[in-house]
PDB file of N, CA and C in Angstrom:
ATOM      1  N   UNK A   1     181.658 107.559 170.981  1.00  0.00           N
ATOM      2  CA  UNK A   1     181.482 106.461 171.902  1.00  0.00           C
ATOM      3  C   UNK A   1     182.735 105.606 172.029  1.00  0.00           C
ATOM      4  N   UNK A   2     183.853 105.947 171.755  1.00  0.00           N
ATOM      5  CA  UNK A   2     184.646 105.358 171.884  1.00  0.00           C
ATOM      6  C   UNK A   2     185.305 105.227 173.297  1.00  0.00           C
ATOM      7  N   UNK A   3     185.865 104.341 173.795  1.00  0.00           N
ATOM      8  CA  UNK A   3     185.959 103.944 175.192  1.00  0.00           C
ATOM      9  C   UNK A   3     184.517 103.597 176.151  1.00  0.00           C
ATOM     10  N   UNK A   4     183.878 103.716 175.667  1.00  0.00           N
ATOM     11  CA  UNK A   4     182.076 103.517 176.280  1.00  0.00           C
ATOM     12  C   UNK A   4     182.275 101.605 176.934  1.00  0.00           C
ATOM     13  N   UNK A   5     181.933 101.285 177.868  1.00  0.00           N
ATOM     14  CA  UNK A   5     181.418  99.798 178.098  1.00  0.00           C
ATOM     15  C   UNK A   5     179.898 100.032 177.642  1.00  0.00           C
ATOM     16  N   UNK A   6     179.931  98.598 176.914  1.00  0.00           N
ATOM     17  CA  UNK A   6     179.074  98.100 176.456  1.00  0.00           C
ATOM     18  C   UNK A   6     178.299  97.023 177.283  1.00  0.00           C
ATOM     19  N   UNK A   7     176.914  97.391 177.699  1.00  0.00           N
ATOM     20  CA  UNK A   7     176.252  96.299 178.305  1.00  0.00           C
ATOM     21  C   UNK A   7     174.856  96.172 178.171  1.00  0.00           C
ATOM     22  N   UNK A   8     174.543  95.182 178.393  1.00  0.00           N
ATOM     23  CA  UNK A   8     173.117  94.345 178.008  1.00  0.00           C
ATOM     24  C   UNK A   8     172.062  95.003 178.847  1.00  0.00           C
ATOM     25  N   UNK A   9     170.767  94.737 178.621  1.00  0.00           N
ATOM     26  CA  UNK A   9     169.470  94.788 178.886  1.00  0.00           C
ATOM     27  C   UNK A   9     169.524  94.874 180.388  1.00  0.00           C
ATOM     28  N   UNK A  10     170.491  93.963 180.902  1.00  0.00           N
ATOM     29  CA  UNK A  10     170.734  93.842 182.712  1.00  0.00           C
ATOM     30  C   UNK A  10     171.698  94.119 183.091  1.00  0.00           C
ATOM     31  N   UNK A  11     172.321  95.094 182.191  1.00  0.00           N
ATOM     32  CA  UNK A  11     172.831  95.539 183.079  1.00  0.00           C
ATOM     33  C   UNK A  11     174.841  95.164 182.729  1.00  0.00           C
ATOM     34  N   UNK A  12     174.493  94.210 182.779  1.00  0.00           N
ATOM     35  CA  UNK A  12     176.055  93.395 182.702  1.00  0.00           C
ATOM     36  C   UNK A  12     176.833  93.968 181.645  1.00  0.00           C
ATOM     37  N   UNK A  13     178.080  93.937 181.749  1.00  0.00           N
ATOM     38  CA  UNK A  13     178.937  94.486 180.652  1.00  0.00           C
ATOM     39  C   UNK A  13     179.782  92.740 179.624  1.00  0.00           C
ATOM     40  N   UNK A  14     179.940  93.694 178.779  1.00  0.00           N
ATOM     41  CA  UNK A  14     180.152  92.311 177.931  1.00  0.00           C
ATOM     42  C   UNK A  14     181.289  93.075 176.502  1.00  0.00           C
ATOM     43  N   UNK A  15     181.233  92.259 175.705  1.00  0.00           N
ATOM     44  CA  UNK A  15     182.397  92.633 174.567  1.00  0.00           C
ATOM     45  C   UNK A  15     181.358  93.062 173.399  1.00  0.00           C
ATOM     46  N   UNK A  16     180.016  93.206 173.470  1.00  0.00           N
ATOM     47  CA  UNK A  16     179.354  93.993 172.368  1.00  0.00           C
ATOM     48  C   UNK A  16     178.864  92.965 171.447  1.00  0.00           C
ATOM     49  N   UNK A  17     178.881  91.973 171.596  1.00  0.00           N
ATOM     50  CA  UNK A  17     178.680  90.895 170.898  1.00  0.00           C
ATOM     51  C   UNK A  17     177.277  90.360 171.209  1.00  0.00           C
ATOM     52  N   UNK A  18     176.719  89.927 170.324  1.00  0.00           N
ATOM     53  CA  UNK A  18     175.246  89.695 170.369  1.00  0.00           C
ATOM     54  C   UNK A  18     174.955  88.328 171.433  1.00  0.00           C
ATOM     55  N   UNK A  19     174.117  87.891 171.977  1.00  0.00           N
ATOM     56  CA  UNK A  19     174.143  86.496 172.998  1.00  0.00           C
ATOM     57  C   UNK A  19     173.861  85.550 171.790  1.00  0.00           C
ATOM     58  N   UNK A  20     173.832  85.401 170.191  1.00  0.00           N
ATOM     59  CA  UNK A  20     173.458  83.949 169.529  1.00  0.00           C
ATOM     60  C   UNK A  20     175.278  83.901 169.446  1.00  0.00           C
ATOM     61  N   UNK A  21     176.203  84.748 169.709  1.00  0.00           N
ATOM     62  CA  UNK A  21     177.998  84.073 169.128  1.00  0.00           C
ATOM     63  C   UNK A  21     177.793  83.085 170.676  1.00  0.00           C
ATOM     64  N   UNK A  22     177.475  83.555 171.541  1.00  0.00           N
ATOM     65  CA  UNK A  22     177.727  82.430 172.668  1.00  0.00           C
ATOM     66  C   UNK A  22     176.380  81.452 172.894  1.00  0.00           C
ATOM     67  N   UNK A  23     175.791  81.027 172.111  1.00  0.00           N
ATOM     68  CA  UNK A  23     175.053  79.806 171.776  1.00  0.00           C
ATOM     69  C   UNK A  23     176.243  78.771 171.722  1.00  0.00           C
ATOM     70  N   UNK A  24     175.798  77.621 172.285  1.00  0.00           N
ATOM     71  CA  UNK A  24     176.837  76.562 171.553  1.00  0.00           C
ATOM     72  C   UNK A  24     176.138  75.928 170.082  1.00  0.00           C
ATOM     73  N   UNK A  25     176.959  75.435 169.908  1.00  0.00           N
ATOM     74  CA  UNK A  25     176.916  75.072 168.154  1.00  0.00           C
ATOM     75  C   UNK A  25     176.243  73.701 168.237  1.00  0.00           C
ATOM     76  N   UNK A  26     175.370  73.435 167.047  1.00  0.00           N
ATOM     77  CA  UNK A  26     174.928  71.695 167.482  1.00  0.00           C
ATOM     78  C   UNK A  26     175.824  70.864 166.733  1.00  0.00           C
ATOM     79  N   UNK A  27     175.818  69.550 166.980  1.00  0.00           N
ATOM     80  CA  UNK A  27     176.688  68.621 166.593  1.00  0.00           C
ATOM     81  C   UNK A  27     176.202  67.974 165.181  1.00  0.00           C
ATOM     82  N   UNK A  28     177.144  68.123 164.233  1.00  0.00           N
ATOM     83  CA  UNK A  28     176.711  67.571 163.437  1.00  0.00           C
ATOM     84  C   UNK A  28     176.577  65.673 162.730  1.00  0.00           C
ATOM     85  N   UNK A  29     177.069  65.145 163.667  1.00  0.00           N
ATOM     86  CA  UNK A  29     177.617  63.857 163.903  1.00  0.00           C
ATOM     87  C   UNK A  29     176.041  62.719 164.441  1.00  0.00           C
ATOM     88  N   UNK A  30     175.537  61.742 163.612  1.00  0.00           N
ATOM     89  CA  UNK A  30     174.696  61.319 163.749  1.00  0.00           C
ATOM     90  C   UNK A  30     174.394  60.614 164.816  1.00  0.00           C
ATOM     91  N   UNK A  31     173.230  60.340 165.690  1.00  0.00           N
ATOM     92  CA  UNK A  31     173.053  59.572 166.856  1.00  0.00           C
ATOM     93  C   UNK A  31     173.842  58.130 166.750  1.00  0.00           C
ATOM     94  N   UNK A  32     173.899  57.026 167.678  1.00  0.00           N
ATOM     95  CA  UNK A  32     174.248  56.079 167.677  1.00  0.00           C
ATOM     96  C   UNK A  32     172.677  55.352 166.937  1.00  0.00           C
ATOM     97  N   UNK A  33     172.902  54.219 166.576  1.00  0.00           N
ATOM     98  CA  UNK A  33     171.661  53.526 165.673  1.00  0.00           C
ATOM     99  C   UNK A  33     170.771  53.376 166.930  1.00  0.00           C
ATOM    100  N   UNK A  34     171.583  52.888 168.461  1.00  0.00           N
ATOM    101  CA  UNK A  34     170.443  52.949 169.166  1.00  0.00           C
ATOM    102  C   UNK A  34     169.696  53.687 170.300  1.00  0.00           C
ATOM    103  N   UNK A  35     169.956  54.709 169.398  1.00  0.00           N
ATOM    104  CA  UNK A  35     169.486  55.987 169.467  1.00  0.00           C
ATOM    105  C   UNK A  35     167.802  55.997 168.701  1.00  0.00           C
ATOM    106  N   UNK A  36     168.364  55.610 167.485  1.00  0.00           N
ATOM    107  CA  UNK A  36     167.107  55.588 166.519  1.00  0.00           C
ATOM    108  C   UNK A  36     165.813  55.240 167.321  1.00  0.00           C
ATOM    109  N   UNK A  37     164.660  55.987 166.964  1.00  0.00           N
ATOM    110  CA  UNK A  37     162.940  55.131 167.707  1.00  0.00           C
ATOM    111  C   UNK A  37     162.479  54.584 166.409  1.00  0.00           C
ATOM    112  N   UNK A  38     162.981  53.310 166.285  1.00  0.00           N
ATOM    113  CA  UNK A  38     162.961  52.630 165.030  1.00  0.00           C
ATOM    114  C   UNK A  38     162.035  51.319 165.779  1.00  0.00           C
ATOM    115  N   UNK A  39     161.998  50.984 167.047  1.00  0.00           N
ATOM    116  CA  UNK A  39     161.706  49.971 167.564  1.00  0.00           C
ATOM    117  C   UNK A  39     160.386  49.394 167.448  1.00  0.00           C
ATOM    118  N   UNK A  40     160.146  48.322 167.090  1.00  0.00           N
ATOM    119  CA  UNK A  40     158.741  47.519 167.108  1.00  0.00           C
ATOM    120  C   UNK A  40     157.732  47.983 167.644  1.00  0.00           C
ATOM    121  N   UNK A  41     157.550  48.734 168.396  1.00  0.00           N
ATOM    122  CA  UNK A  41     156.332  49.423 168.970  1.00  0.00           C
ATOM    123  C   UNK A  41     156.015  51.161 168.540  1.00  0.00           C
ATOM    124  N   UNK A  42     156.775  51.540 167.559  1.00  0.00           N
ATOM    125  CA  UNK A  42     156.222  52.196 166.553  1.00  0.00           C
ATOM    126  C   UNK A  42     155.814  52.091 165.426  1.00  0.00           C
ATOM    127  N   UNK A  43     156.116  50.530 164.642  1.00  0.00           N
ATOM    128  CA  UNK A  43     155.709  50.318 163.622  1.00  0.00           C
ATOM    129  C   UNK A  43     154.040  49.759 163.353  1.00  0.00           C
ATOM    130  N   UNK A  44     153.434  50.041 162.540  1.00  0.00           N
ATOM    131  CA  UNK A  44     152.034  49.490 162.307  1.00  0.00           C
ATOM    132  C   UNK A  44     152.339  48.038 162.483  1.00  0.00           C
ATOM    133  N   UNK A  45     153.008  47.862 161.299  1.00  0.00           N
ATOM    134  CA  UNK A  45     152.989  46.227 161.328  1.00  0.00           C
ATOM    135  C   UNK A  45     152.806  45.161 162.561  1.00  0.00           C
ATOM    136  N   UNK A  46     153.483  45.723 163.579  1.00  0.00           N
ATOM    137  CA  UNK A  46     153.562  45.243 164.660  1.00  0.00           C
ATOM    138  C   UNK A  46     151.921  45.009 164.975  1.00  0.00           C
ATOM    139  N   UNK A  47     151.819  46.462 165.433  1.00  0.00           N
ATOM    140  CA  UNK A  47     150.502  46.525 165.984  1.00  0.00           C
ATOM    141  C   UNK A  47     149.320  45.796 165.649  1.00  0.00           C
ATOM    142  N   UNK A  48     149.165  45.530 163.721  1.00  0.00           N
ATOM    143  CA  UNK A  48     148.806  44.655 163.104  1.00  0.00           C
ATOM    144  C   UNK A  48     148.767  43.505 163.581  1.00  0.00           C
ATOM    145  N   UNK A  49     149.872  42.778 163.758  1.00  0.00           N
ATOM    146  CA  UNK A  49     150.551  41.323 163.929  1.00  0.00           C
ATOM    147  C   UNK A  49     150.409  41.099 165.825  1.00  0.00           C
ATOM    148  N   UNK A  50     150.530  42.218 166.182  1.00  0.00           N
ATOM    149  CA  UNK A  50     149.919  42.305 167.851  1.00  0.00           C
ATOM    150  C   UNK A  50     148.271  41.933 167.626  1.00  0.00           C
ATOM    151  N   UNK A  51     147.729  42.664 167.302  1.00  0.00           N
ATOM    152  CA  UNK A  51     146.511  42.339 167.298  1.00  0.00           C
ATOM    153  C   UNK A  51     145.540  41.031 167.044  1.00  0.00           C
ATOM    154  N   UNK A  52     146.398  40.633 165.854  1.00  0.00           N
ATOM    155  CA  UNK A  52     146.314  39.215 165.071  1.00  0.00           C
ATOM    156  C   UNK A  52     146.166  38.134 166.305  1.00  0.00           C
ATOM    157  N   UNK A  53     147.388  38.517 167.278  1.00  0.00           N
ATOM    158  CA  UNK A  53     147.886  37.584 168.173  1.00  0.00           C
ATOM    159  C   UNK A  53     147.130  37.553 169.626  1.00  0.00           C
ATOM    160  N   UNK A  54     146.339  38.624 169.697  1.00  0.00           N
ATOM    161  CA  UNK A  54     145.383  38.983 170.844  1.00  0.00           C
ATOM    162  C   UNK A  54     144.024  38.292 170.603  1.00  0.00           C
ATOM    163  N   UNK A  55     143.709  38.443 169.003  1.00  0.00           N
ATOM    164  CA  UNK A  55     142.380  37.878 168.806  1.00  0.00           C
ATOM    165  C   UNK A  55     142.260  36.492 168.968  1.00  0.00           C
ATOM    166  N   UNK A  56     143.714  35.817 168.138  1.00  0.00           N
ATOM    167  CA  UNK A  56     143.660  34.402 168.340  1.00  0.00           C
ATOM    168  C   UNK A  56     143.867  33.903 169.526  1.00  0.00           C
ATOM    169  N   UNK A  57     144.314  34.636 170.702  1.00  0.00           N
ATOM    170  CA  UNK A  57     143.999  33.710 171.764  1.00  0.00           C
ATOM    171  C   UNK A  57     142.981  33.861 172.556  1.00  0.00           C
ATOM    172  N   UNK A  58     141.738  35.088 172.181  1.00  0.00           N
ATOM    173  CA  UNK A  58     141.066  35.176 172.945  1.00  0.00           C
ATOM    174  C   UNK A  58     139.614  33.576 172.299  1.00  0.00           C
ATOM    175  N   UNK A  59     140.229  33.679 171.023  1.00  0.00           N
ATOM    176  CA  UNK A  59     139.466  32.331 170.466  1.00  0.00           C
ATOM    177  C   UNK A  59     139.582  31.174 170.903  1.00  0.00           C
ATOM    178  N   UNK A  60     141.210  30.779 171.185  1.00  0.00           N
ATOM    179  CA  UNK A  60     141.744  30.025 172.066  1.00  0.00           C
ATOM    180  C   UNK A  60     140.698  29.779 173.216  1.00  0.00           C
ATOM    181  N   UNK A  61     140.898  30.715 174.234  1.00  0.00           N
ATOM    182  CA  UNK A  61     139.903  31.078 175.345  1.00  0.00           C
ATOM    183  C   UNK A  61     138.505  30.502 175.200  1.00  0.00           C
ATOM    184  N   UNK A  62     137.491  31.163 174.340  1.00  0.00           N
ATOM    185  CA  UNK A  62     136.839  30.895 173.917  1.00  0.00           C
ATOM    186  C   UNK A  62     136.189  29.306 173.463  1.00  0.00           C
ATOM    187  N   UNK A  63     137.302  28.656 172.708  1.00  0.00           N
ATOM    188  CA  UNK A  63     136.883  27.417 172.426  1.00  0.00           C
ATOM    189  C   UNK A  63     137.083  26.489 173.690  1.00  0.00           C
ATOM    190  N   UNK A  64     137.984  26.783 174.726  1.00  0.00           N
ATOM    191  CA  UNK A  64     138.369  25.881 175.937  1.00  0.00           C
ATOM    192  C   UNK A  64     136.915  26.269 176.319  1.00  0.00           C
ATOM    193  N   UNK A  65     136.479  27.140 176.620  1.00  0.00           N
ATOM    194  CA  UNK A  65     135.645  27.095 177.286  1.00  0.00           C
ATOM    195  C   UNK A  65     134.801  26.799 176.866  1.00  0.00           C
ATOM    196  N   UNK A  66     133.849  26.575 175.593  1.00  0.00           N
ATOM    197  CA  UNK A  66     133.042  25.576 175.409  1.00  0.00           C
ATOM    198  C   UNK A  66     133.302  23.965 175.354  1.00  0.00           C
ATOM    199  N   UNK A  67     134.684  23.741 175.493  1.00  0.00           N
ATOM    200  CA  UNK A  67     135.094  22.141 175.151  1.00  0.00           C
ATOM    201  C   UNK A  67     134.984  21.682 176.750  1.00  0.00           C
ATOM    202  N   UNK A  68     135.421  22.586 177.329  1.00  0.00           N
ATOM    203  CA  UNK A  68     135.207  21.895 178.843  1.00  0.00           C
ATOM    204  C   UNK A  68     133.800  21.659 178.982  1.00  0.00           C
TER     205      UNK A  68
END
């Protein structure tokens, strides 16, 4: 087989080389921080402390409207 072209599944000719050498490579270099999904609306706590803050004003609500 020497002098033979070498080609793929479709056909195409190529250097014999498998298609993962022409993958690109990933970066090993970390996102920017705000990048991170670090943000307040994934943390429990929040949601916690959201909630806290929903109940007390629906009490709020609540007491106006019996004081009126």
């Amino acid at each position: 087989m020497i002098g033979t072209e070498v080609r793929d599944s479709c056909g195409s000719s190529g250097t014999g080389e498998t298609p993962q050498a022409f993958t690109p490579r990933r970066l090993t270099a970390r996102p920017a921080e705000s990048e991170h999904l670090e943000g307040k609306s994934t943390t429990l706590h929040y949601f916690v402390n959201n909630n806290k803050v929903c109940e007390n004003s629906q009490k709020e609500k609540a007491n106006k409207t019996y004081v009126n």
